[in-house]
N, C-alpha and C. Protein backbone atom coordinates (compact mmCIF):
# COMPACT_ATOMS: atom_id res chain seq x y z
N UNK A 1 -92.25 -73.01 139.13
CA UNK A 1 -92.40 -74.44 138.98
C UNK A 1 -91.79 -74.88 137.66
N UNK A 2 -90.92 -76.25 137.76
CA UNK A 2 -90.08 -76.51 136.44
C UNK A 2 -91.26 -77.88 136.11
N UNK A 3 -91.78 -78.01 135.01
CA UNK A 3 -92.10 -79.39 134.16
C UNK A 3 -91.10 -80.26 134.19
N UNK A 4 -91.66 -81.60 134.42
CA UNK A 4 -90.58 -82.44 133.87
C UNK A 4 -91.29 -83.73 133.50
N UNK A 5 -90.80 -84.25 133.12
CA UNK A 5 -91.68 -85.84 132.85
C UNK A 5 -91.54 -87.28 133.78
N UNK A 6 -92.86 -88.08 133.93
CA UNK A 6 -92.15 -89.54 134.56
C UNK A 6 -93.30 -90.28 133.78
N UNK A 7 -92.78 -91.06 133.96
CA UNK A 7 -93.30 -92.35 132.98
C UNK A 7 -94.24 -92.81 133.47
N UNK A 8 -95.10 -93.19 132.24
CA UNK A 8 -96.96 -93.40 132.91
C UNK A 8 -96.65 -94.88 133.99
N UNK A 9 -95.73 -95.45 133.89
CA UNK A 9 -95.81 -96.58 135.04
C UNK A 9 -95.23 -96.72 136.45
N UNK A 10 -95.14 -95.00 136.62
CA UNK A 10 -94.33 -94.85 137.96
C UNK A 10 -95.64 -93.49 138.39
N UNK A 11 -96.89 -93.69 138.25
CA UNK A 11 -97.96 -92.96 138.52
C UNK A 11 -98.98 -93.45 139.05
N UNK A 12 -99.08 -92.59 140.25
CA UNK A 12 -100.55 -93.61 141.26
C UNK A 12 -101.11 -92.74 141.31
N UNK A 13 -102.25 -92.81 141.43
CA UNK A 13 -103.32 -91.66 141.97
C UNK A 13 -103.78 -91.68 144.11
N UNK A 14 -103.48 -90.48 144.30
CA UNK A 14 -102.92 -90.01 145.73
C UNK A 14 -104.54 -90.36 146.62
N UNK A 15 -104.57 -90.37 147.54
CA UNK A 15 -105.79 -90.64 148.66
C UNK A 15 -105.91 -89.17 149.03
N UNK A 16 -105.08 -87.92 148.37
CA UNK A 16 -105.35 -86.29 148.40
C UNK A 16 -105.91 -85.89 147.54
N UNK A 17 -106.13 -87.27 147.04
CA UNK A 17 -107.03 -85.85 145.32
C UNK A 17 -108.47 -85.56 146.13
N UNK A 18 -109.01 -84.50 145.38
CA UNK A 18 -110.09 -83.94 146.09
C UNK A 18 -110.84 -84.93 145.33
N UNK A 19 -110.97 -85.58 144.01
CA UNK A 19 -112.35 -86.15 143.50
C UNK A 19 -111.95 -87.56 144.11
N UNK A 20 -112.58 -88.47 145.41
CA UNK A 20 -112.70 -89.25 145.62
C UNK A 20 -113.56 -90.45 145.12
N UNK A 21 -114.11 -90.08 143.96
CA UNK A 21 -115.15 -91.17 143.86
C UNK A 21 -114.31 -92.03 142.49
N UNK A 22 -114.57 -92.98 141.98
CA UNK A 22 -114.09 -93.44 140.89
C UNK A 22 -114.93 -93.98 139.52
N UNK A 23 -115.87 -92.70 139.57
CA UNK A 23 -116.67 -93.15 138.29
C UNK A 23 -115.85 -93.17 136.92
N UNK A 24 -116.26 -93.88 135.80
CA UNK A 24 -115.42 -93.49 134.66
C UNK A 24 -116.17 -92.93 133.76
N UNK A 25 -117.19 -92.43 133.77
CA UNK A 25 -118.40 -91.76 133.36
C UNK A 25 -117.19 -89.92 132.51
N UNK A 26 -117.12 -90.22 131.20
CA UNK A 26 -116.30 -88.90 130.85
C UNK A 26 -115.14 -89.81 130.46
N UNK A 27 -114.60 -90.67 131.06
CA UNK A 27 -113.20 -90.92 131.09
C UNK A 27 -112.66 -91.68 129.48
N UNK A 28 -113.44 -92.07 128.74
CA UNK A 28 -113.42 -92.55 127.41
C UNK A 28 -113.20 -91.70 126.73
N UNK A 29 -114.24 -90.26 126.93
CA UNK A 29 -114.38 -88.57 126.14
C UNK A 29 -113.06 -88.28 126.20
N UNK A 30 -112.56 -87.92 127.69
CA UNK A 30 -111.39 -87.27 128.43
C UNK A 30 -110.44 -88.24 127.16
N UNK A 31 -110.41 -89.75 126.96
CA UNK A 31 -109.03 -89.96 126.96
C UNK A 31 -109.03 -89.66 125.10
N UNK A 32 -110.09 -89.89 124.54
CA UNK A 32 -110.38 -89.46 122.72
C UNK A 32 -109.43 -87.91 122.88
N UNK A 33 -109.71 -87.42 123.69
CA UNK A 33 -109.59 -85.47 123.72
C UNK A 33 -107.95 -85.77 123.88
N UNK A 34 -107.61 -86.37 124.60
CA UNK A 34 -106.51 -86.33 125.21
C UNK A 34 -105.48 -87.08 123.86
N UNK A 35 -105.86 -87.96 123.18
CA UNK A 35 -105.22 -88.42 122.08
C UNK A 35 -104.88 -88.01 120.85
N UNK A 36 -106.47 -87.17 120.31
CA UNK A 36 -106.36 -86.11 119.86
C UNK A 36 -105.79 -84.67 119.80
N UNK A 37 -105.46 -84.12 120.98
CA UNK A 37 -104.89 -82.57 121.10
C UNK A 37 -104.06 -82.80 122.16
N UNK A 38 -103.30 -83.59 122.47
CA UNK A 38 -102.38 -83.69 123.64
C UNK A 38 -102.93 -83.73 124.72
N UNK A 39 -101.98 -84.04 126.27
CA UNK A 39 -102.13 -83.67 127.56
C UNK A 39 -101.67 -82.01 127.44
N UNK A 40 -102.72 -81.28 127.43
CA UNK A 40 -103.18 -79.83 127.36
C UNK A 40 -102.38 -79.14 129.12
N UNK A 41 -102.97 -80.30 130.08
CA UNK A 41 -102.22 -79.65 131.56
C UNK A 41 -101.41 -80.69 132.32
N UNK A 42 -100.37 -80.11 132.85
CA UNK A 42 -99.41 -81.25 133.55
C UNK A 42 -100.17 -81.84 134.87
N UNK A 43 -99.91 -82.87 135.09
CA UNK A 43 -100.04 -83.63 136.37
C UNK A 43 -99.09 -83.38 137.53
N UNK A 44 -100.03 -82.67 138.37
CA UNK A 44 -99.10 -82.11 139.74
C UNK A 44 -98.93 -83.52 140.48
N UNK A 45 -97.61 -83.52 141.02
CA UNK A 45 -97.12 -84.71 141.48
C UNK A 45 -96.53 -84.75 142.56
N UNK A 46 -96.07 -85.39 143.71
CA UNK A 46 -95.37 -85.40 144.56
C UNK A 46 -94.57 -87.19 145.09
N UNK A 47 -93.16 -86.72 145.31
CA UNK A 47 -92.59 -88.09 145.17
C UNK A 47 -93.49 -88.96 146.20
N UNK A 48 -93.20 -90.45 145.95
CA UNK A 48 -94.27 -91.17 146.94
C UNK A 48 -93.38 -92.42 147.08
N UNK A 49 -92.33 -92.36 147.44
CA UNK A 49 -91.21 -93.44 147.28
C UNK A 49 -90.91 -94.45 146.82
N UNK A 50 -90.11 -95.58 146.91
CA UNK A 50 -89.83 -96.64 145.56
C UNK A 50 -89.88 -96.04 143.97
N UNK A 51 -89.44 -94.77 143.87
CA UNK A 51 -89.25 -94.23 142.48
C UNK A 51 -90.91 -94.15 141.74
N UNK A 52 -91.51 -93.91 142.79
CA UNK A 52 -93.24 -94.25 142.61
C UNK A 52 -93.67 -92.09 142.49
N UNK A 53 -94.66 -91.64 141.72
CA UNK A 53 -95.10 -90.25 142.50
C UNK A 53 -96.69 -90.67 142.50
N UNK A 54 -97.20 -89.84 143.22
CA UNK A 54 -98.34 -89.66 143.79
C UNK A 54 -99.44 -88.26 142.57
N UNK A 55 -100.30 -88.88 142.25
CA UNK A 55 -101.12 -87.25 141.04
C UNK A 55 -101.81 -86.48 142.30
N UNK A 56 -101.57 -85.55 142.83
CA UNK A 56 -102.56 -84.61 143.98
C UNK A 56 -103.14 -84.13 143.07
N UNK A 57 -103.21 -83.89 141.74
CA UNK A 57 -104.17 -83.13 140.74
C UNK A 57 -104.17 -83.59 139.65
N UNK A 58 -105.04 -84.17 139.04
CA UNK A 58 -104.71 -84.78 137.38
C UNK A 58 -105.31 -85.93 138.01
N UNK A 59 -106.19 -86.75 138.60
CA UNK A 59 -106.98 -88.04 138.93
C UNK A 59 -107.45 -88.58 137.49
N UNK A 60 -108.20 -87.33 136.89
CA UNK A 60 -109.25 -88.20 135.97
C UNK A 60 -108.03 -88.46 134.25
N UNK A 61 -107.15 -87.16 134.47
CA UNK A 61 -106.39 -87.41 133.17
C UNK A 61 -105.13 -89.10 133.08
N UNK A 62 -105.11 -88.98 134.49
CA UNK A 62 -104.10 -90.24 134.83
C UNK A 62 -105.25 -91.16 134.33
N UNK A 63 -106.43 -91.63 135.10
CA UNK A 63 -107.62 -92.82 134.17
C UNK A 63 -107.66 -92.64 133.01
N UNK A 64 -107.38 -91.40 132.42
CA UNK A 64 -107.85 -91.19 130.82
C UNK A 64 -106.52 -92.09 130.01
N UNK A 65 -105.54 -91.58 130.80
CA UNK A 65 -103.77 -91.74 130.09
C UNK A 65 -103.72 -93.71 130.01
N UNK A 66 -104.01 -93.71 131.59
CA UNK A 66 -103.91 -95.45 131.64
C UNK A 66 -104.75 -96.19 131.19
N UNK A 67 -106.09 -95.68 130.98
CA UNK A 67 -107.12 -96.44 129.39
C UNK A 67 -106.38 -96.00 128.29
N UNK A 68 -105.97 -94.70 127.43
CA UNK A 68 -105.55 -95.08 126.36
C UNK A 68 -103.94 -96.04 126.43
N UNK A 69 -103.36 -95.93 127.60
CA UNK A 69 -102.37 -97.00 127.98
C UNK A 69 -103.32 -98.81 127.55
N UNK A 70 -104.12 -99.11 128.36
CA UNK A 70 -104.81 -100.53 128.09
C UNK A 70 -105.28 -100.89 126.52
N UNK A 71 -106.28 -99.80 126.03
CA UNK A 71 -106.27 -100.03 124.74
C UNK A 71 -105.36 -99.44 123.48
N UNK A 72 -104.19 -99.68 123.58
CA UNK A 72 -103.07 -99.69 122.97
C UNK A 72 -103.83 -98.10 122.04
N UNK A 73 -104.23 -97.12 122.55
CA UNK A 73 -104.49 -95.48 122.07
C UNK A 73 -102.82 -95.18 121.82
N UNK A 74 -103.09 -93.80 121.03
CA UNK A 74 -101.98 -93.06 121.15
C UNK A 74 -102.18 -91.54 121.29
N UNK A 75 -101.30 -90.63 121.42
CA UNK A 75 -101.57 -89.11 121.62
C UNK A 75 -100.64 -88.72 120.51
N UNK A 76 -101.57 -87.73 119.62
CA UNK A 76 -100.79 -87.54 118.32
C UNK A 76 -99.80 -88.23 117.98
N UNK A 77 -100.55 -89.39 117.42
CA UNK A 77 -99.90 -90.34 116.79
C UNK A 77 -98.51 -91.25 117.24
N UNK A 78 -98.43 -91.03 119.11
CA UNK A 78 -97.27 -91.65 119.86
C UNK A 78 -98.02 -92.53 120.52
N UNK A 79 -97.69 -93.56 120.35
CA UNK A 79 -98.27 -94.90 121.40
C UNK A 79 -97.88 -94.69 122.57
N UNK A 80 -98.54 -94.89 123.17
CA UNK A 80 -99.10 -94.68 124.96
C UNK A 80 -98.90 -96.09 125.41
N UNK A 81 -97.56 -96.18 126.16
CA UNK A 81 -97.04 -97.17 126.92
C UNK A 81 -96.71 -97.45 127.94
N UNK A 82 -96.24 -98.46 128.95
CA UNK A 82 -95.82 -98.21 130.49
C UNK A 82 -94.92 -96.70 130.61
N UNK A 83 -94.21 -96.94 129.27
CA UNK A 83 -92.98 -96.02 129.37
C UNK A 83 -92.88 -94.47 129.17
N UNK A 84 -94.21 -94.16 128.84
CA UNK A 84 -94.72 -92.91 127.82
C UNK A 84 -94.66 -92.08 128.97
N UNK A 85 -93.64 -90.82 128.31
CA UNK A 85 -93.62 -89.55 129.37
C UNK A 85 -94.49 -88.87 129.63
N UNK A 86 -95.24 -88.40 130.58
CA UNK A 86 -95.95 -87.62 130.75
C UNK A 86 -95.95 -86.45 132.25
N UNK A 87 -95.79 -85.61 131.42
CA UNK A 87 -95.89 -84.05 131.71
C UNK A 87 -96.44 -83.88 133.26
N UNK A 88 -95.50 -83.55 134.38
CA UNK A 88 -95.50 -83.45 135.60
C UNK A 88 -94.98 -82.16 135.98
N UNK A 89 -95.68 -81.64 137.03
CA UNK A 89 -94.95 -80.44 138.28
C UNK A 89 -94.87 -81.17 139.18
């Protein structure tokens, strides 16, 4: 499997992820952790057309990414924007 990046505004979360529910209960923790020490694991992805991909794994880090996206967060010290790459298989 090769890494590659797509931009936090071409990321949906899939109707395959196994965690179906949408609590955000963690997801504030998740996104502090995530700002602090990087995205630690890539977001498995699969294309989902209109230049769109789909997360089959990574649900709660995509909520974590697109809150520190809303409240203008950053991840070591890089502002987290529509445009901000993030780490895909």
């Amino acid at each position: 499997m090769t890494i590659s990046t797509v931009t936090l505004s071409k990321l949906i979360p899939s109707e395959a992820n196994v965690r179906r529910f949408n609590s955000e209960a963690g997801i504030e923790a998740l996104a502090a952790d995530i700002s602090a020490h990087g995205l630690i694991q890539s977001l498995n992805v699969k294309p989902a057309g209109k230049g769109k991909f789909e997360v089959l794994a990574g649900g709660r880090r995509l909520r974590a990414l697109k809150h520190l996206q809303a409240k203008g967060g950053t991840i070591l010290g890089v502002k987290v924007t529509k445009d901000y790459p993030v780490p895909v298989l």
